[in-house]
C-alpha atoms as a PDB file:
ATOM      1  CA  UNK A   1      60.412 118.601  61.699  1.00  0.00           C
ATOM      2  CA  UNK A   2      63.552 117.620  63.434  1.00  0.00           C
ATOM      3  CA  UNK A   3      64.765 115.489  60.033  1.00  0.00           C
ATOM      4  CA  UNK A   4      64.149 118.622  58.140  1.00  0.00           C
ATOM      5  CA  UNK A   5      65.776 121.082  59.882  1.00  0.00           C
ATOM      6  CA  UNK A   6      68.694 119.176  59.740  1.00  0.00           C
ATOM      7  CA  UNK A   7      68.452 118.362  56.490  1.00  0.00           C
ATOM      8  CA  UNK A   8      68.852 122.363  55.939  1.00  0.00           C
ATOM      9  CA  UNK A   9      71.213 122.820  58.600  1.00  0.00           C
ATOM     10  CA  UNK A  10      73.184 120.110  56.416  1.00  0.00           C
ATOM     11  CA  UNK A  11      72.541 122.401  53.044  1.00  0.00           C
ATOM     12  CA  UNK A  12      73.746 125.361  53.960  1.00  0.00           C
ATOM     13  CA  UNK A  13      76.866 124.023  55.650  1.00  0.00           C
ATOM     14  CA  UNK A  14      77.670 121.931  52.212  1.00  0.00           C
ATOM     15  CA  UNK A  15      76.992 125.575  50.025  1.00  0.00           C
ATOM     16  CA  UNK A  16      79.168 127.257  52.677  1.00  0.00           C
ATOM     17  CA  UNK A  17      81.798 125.070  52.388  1.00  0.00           C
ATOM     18  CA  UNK A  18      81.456 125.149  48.607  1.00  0.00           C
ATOM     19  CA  UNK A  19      81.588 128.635  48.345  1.00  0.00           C
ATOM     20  CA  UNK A  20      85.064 129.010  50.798  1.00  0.00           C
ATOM     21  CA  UNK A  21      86.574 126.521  48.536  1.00  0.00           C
ATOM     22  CA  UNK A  22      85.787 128.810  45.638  1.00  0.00           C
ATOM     23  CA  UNK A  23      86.801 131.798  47.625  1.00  0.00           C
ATOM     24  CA  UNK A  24      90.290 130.053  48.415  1.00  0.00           C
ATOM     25  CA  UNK A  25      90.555 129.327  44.287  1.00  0.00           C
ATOM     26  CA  UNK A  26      89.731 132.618  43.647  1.00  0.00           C
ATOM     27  CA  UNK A  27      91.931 134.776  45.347  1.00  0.00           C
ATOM     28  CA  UNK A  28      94.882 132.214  45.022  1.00  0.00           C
ATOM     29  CA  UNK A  29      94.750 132.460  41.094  1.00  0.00           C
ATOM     30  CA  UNK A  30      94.229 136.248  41.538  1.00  0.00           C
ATOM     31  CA  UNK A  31      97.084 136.171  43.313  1.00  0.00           C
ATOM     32  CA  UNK A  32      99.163 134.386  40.667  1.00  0.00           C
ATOM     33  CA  UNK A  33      97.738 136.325  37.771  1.00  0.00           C
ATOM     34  CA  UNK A  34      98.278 139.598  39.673  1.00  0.00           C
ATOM     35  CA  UNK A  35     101.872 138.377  40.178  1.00  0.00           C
ATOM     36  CA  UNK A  36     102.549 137.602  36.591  1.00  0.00           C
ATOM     37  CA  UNK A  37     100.896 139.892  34.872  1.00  0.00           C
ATOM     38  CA  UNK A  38     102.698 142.620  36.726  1.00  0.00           C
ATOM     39  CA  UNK A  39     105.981 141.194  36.204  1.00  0.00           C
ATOM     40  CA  UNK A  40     105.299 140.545  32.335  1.00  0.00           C
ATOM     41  CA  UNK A  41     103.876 144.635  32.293  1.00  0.00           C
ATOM     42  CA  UNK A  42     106.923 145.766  34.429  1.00  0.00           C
ATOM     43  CA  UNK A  43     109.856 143.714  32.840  1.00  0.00           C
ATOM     44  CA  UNK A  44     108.698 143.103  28.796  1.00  0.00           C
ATOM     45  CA  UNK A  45     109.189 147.023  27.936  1.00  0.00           C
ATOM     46  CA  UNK A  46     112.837 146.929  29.534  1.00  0.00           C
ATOM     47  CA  UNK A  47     113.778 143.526  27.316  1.00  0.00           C
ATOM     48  CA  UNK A  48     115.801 144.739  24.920  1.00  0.00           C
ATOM     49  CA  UNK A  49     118.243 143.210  22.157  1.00  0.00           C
ATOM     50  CA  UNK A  50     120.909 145.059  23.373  1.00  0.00           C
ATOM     51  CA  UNK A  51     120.339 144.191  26.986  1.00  0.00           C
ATOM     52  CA  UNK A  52     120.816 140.248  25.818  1.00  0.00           C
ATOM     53  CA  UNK A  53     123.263 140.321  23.254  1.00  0.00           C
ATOM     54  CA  UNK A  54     125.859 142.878  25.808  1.00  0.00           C
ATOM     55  CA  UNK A  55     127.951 141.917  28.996  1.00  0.00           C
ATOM     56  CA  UNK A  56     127.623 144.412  31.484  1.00  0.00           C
ATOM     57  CA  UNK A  57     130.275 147.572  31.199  1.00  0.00           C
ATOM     58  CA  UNK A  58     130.963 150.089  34.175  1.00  0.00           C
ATOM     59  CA  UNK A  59     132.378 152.432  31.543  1.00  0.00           C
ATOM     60  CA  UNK A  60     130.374 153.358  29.340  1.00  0.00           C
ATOM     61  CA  UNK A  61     127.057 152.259  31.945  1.00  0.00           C
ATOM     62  CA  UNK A  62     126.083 149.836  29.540  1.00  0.00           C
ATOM     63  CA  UNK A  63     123.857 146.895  31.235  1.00  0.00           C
ATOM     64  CA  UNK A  64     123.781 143.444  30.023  1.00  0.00           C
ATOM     65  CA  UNK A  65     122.944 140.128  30.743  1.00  0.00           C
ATOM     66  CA  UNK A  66     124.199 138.037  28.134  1.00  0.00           C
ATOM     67  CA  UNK A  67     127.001 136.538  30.519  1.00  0.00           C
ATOM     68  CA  UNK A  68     124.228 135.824  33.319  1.00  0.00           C
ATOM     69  CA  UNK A  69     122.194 133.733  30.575  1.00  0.00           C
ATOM     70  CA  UNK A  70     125.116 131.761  29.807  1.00  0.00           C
ATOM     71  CA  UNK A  71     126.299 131.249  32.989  1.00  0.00           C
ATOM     72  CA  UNK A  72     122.750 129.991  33.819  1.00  0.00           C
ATOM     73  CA  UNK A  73     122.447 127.586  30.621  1.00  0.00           C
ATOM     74  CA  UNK A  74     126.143 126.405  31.602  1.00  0.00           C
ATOM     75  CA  UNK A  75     124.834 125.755  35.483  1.00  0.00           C
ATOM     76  CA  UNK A  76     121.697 123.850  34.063  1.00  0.00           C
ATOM     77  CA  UNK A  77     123.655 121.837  31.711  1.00  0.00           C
ATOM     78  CA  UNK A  78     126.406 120.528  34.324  1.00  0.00           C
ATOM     79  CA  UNK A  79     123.849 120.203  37.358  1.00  0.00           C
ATOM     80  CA  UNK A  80     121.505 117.906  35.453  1.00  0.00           C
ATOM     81  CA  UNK A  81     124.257 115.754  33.589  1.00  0.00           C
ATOM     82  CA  UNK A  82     125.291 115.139  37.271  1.00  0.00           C
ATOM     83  CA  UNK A  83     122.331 114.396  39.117  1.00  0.00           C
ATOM     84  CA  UNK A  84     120.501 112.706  36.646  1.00  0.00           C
ATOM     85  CA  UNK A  85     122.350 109.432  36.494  1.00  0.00           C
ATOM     86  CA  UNK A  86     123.024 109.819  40.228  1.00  0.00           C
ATOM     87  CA  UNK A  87     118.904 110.128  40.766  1.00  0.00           C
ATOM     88  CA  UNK A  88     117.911 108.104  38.299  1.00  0.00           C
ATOM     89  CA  UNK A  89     120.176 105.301  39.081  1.00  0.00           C
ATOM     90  CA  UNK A  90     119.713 105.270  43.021  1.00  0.00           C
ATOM     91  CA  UNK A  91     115.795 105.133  42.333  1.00  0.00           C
ATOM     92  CA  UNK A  92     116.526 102.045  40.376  1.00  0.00           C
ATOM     93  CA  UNK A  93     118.622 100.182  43.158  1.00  0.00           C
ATOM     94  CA  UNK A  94     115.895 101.393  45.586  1.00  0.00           C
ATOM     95  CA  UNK A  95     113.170  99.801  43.987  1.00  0.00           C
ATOM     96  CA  UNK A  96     114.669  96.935  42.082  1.00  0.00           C
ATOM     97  CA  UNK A  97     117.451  95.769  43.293  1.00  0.00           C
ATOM     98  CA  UNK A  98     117.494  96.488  47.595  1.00  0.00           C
ATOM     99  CA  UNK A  99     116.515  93.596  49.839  1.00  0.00           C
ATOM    100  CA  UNK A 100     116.628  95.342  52.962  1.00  0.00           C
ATOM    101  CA  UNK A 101     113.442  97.328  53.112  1.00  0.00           C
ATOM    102  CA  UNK A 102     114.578  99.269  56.425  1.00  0.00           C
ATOM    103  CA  UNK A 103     117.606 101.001  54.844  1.00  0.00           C
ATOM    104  CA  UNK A 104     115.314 101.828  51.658  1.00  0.00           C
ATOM    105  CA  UNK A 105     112.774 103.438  54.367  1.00  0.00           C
ATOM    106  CA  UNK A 106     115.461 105.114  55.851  1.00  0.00           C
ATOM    107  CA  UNK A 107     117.167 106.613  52.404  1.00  0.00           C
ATOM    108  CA  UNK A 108     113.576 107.547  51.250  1.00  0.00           C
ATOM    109  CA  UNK A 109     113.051 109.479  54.872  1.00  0.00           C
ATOM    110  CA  UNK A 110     116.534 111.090  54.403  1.00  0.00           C
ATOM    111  CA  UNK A 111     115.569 112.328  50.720  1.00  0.00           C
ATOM    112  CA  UNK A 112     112.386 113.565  51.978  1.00  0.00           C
ATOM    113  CA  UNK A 113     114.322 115.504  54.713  1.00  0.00           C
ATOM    114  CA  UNK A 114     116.391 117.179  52.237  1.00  0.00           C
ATOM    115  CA  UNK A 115     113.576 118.254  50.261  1.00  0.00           C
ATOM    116  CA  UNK A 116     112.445 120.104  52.815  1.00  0.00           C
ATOM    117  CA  UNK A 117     115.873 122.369  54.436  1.00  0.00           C
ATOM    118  CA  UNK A 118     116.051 125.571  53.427  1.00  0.00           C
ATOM    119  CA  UNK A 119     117.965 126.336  49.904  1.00  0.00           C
ATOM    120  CA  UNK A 120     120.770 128.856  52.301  1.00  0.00           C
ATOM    121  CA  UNK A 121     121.801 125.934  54.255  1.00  0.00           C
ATOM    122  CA  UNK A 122     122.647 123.963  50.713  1.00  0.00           C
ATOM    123  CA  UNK A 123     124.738 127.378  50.159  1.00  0.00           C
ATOM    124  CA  UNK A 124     126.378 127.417  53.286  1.00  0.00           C
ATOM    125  CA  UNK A 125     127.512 123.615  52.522  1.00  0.00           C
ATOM    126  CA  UNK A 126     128.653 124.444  49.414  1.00  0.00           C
ATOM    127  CA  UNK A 127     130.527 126.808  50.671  1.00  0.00           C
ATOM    128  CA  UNK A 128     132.408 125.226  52.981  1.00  0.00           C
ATOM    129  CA  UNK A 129     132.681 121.612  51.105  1.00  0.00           C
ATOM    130  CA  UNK A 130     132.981 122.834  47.303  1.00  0.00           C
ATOM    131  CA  UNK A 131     133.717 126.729  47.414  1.00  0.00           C
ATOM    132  CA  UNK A 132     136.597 126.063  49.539  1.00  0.00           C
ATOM    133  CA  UNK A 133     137.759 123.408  47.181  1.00  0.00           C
ATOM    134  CA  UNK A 134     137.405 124.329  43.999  1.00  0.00           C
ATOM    135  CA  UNK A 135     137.090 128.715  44.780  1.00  0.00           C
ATOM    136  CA  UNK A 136     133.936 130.570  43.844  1.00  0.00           C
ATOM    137  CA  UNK A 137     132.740 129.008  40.365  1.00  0.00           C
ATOM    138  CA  UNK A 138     129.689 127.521  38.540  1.00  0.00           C
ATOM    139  CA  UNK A 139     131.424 124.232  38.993  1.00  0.00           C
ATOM    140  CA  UNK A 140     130.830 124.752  42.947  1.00  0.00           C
ATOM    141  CA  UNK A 141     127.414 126.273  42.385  1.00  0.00           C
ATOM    142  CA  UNK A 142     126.765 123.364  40.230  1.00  0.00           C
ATOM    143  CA  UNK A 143     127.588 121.155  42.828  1.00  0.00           C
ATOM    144  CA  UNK A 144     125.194 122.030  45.491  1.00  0.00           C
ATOM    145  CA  UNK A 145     122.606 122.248  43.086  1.00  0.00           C
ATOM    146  CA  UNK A 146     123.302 118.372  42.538  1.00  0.00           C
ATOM    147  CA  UNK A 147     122.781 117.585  46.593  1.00  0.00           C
ATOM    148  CA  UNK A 148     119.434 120.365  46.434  1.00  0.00           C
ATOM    149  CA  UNK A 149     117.825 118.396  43.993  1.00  0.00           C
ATOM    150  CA  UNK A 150     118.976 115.039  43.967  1.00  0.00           C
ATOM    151  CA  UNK A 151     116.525 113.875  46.315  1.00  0.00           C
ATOM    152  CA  UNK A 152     113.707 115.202  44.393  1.00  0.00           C
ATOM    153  CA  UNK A 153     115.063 113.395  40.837  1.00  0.00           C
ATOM    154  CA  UNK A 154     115.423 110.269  42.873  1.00  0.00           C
ATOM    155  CA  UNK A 155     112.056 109.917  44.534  1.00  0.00           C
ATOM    156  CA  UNK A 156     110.077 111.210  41.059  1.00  0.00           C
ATOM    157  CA  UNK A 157     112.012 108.299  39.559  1.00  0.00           C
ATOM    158  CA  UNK A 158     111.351 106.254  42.061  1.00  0.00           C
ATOM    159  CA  UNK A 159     107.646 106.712  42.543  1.00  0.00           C
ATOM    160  CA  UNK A 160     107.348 106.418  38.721  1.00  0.00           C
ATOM    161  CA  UNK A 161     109.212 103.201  38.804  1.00  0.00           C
ATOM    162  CA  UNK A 162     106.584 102.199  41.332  1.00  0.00           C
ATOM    163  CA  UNK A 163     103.800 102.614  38.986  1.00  0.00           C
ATOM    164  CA  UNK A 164     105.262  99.767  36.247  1.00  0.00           C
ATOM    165  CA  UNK A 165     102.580  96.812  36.894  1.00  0.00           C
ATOM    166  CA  UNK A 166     104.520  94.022  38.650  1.00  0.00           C
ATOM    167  CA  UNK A 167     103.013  91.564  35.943  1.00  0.00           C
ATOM    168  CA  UNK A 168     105.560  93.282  33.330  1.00  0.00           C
ATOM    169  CA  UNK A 169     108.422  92.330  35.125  1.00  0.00           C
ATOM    170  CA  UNK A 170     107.070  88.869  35.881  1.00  0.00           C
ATOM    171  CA  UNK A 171     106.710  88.334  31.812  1.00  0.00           C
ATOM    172  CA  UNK A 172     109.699  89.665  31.294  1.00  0.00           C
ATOM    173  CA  UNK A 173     111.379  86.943  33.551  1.00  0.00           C
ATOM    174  CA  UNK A 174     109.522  84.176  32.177  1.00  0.00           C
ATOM    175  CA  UNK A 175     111.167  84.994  28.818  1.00  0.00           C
ATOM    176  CA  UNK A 176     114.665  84.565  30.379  1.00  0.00           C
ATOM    177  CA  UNK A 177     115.863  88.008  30.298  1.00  0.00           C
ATOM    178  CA  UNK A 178     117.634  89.048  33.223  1.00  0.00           C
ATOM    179  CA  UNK A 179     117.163  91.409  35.700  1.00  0.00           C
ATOM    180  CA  UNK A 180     119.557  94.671  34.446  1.00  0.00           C
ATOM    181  CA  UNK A 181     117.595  93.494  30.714  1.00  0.00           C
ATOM    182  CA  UNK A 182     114.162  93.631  32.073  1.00  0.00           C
ATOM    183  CA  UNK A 183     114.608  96.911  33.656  1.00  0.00           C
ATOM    184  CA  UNK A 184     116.313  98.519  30.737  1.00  0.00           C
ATOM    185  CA  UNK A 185     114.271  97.148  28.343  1.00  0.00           C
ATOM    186  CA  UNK A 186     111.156  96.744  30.404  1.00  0.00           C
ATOM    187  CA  UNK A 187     110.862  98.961  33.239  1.00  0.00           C
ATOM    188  CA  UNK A 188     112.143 102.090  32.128  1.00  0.00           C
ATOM    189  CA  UNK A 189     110.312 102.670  29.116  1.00  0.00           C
ATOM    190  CA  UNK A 190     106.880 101.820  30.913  1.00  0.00           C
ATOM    191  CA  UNK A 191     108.069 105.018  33.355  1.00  0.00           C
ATOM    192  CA  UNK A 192     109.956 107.390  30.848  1.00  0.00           C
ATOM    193  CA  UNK A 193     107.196 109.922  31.472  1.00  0.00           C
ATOM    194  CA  UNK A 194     107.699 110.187  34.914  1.00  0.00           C
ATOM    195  CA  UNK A 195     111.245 110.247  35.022  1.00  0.00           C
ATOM    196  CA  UNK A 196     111.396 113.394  32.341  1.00  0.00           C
ATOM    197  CA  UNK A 197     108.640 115.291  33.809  1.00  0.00           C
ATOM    198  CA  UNK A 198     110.667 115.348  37.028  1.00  0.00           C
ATOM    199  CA  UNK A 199     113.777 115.857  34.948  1.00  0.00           C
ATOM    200  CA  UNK A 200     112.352 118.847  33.648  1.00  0.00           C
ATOM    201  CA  UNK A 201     110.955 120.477  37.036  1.00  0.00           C
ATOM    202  CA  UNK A 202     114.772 120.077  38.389  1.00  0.00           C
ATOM    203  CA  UNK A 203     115.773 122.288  35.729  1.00  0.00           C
ATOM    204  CA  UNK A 204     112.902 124.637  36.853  1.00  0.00           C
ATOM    205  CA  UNK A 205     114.413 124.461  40.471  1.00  0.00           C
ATOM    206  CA  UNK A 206     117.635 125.036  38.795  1.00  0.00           C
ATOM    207  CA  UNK A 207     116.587 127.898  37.710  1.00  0.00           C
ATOM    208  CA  UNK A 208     114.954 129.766  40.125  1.00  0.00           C
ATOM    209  CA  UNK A 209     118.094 129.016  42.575  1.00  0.00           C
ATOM    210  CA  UNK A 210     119.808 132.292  43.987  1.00  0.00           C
ATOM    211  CA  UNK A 211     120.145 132.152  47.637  1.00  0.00           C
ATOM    212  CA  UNK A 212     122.737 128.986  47.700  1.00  0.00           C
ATOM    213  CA  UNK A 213     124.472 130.183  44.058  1.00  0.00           C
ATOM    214  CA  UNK A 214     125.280 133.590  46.179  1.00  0.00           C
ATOM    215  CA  UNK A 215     127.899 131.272  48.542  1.00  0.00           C
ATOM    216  CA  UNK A 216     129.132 129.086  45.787  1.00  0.00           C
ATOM    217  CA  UNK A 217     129.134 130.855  42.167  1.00  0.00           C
ATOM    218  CA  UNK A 218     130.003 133.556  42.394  1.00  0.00           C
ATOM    219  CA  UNK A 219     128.350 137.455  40.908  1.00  0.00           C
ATOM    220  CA  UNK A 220     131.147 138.266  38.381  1.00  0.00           C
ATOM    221  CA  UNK A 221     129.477 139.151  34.980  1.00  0.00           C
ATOM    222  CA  UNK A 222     132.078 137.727  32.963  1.00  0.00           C
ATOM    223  CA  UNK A 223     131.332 136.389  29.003  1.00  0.00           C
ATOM    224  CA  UNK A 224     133.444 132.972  29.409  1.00  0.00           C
ATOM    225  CA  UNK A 225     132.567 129.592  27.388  1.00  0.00           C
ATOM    226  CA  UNK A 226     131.265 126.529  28.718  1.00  0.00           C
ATOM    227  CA  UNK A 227     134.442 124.972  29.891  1.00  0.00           C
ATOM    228  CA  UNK A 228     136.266 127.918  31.166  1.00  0.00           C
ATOM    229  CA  UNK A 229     133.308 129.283  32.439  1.00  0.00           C
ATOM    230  CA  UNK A 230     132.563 126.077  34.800  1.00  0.00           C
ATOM    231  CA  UNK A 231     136.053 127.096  36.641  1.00  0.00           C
ATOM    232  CA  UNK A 232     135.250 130.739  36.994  1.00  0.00           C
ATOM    233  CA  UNK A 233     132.474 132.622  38.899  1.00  0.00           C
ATOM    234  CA  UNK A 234     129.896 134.000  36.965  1.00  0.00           C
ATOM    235  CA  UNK A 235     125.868 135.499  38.260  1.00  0.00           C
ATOM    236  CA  UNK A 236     123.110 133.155  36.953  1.00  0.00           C
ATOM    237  CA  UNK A 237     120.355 134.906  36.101  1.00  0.00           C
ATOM    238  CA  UNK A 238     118.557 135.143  39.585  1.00  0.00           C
ATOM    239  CA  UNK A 239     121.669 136.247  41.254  1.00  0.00           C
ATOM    240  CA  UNK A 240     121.588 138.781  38.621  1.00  0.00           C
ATOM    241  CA  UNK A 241     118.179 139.972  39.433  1.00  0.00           C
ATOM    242  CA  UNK A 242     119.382 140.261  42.776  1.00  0.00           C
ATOM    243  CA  UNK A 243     121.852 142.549  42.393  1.00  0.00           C
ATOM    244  CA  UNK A 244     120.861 144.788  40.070  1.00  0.00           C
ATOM    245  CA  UNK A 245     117.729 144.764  41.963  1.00  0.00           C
ATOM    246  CA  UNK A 246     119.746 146.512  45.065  1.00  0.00           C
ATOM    247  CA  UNK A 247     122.124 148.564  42.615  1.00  0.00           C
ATOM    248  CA  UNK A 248     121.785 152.569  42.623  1.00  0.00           C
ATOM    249  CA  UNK A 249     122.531 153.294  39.333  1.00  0.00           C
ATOM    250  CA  UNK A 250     120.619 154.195  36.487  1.00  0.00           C
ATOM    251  CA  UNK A 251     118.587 151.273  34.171  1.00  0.00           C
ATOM    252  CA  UNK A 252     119.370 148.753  37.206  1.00  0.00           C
ATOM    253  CA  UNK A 253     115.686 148.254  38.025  1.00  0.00           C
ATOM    254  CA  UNK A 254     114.456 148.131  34.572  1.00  0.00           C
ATOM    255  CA  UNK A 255     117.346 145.298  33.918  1.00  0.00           C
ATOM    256  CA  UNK A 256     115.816 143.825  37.267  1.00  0.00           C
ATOM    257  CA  UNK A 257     112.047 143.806  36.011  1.00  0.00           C
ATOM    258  CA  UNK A 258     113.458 142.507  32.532  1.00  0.00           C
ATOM    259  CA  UNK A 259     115.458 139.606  33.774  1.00  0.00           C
ATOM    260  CA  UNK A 260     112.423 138.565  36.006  1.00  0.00           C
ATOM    261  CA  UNK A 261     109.701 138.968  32.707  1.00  0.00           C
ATOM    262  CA  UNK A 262     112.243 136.299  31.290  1.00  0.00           C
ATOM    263  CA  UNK A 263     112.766 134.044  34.326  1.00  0.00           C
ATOM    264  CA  UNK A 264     108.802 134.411  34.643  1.00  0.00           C
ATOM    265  CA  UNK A 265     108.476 132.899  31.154  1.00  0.00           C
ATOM    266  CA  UNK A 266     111.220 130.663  31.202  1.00  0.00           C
ATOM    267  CA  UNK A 267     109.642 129.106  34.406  1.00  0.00           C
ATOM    268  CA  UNK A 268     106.114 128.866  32.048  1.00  0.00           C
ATOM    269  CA  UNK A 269     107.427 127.369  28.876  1.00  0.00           C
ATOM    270  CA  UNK A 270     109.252 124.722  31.621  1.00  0.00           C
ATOM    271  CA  UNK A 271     106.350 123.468  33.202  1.00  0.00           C
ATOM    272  CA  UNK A 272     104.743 123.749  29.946  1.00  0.00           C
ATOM    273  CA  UNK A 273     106.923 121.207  28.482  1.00  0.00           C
ATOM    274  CA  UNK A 274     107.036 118.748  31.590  1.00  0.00           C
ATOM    275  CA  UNK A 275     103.039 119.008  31.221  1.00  0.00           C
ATOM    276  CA  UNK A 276     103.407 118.100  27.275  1.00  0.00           C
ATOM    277  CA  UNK A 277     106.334 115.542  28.097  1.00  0.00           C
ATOM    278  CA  UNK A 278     104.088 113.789  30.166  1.00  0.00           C
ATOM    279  CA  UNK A 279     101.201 113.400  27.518  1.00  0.00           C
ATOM    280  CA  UNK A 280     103.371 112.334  25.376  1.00  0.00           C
ATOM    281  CA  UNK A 281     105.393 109.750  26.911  1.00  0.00           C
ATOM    282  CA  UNK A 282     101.694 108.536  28.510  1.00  0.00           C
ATOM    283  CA  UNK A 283     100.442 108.281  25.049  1.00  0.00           C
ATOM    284  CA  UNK A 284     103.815 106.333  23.236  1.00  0.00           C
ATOM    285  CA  UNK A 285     103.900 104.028  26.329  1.00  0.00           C
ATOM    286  CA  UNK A 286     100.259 102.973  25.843  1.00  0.00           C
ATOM    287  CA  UNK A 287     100.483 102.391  22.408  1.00  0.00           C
END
């Protein structure tokens, strides 16, 4: 008797258990669909051709956002063609080429650190180190962007380095190639899926940034070209959100819900991709 009440005591705790953990899943993808799906319903009406194709004009009370999507492409593009070589190339020091495994516990704590400090504080730094420097521009935006996420770039690369089977390098060595060869040749291509998936979710970061891009980058509205534009402040897209999110005037919360129905499925078709990347890079590496 004693075995089987137990035994049921032990039943109903595991279909308990079972059904909070379905309760949990439940509301938290009601939560996300509710989110999305009232974005896409709010914002997808209010996107317009002319609200992407126009700059914003205070004379007429025209509102576009055609400056804030360039100024956010022109962000993305400088931000990742700085912290990707930085990222990618400390990972590869860190797992190939240090000795000292103290300091490499000691970066890899410090990255891990800096993953986790609020996105402000990055503003307030760029601020004060690049914003003072440079003046308010997408070159100074860019910039703190590079110290937000290069510690995620470089521990994604690193970890993915990680997985490369030691015996690859090994065969690699008893060929004679040397040790820049063998990880250019060798080691990289065995993590390439890694390394772009996390690529990819940067530029999702990237894009969702606002709170430090307020300090450093600026809100002006101005159509500029990629050059020009790096040296001049200009509103990303989520700093556009922002403000015509708080603005009085007429058609400012319709541009609001629009830009966020677009931000919504730029931030899909991103993680998307790194989800496809990944696949395929798996695949080509196994073959």
């Amino acid at each position: 008797m004693q075995n089987s009440s137990i035994s049921t005591g032990r039943k109903l705790y595991i279909r308990l258990m079972k059904g909070l953990c379905c309760l949990s899943a439940a509301i938290t993808c009601g939560v996300a669909l509710f989110l999305i799906g009232y974005v896409l319903v709010k914002g997808v009406p209010n996107v317009t051709w002319e609200l992407v194709s126009t700059k914003l004009s205070y004379l007429d009370g025209t509102i576009g956002i055609l400056p804030d999507i360039l100024n956010t492409v022109y962000i993305i593009i400088a931000t990742l063609l700085i912290v990707l070589p930085l990222g990618v190339g400390a990972a590869i020091y860190l797992t190939e080429y240090a000795r000292n495994k103290r300091l490499v516990a000691v970066i890899e704590y410090a990255a891990e650190t800096l993953s986790g400090i609020p996105s402000i504080i990055f503003g307030l730094v760029g601020m004060l180190l690049f914003a003072n420097t440079f003046g308010s521009c997408l070159l100074a935006g860019a910039l703190t962007l590079v110290i937000m996420n290069l510690p995620t770039v470089m521990r994604t690369a690193q970890e993915s380095l990680k997985t490369v089977p030691q015996s690859y390098r090994e065969g690699a060595f008893g060929l004679g190639a040397g040790k820049w060869r063998v990880v250019r040749t060798v080691v990289l291509p065995g993590c390439v899926d890694g390394v772009v998936t996390g690529c990819i979710l940067s530029a999702g970061r990237i894009l969702g940034e606002s709170a430090a891009l307020l300090f450093t980058a600026g809100v002006a509205h101005t159509l500029n070209d990629f050059f020009s534009g790096l040296g001049s402040p200009g509103a990303t897209l989520t700093v556009a959100l922002y403000l015509y999110a708080r603005e009085p005037r007429p058609g400012a919360a319709e541009a609001s819900f629009a830009i966020a129905a677009i931000l919504m499925a730029l931030t899909l078709v991103i993680n998307l991709a790194a989800a496809l990347a990944g696949r395929y890079f798996k695949k080509r590496s196994a073959l």
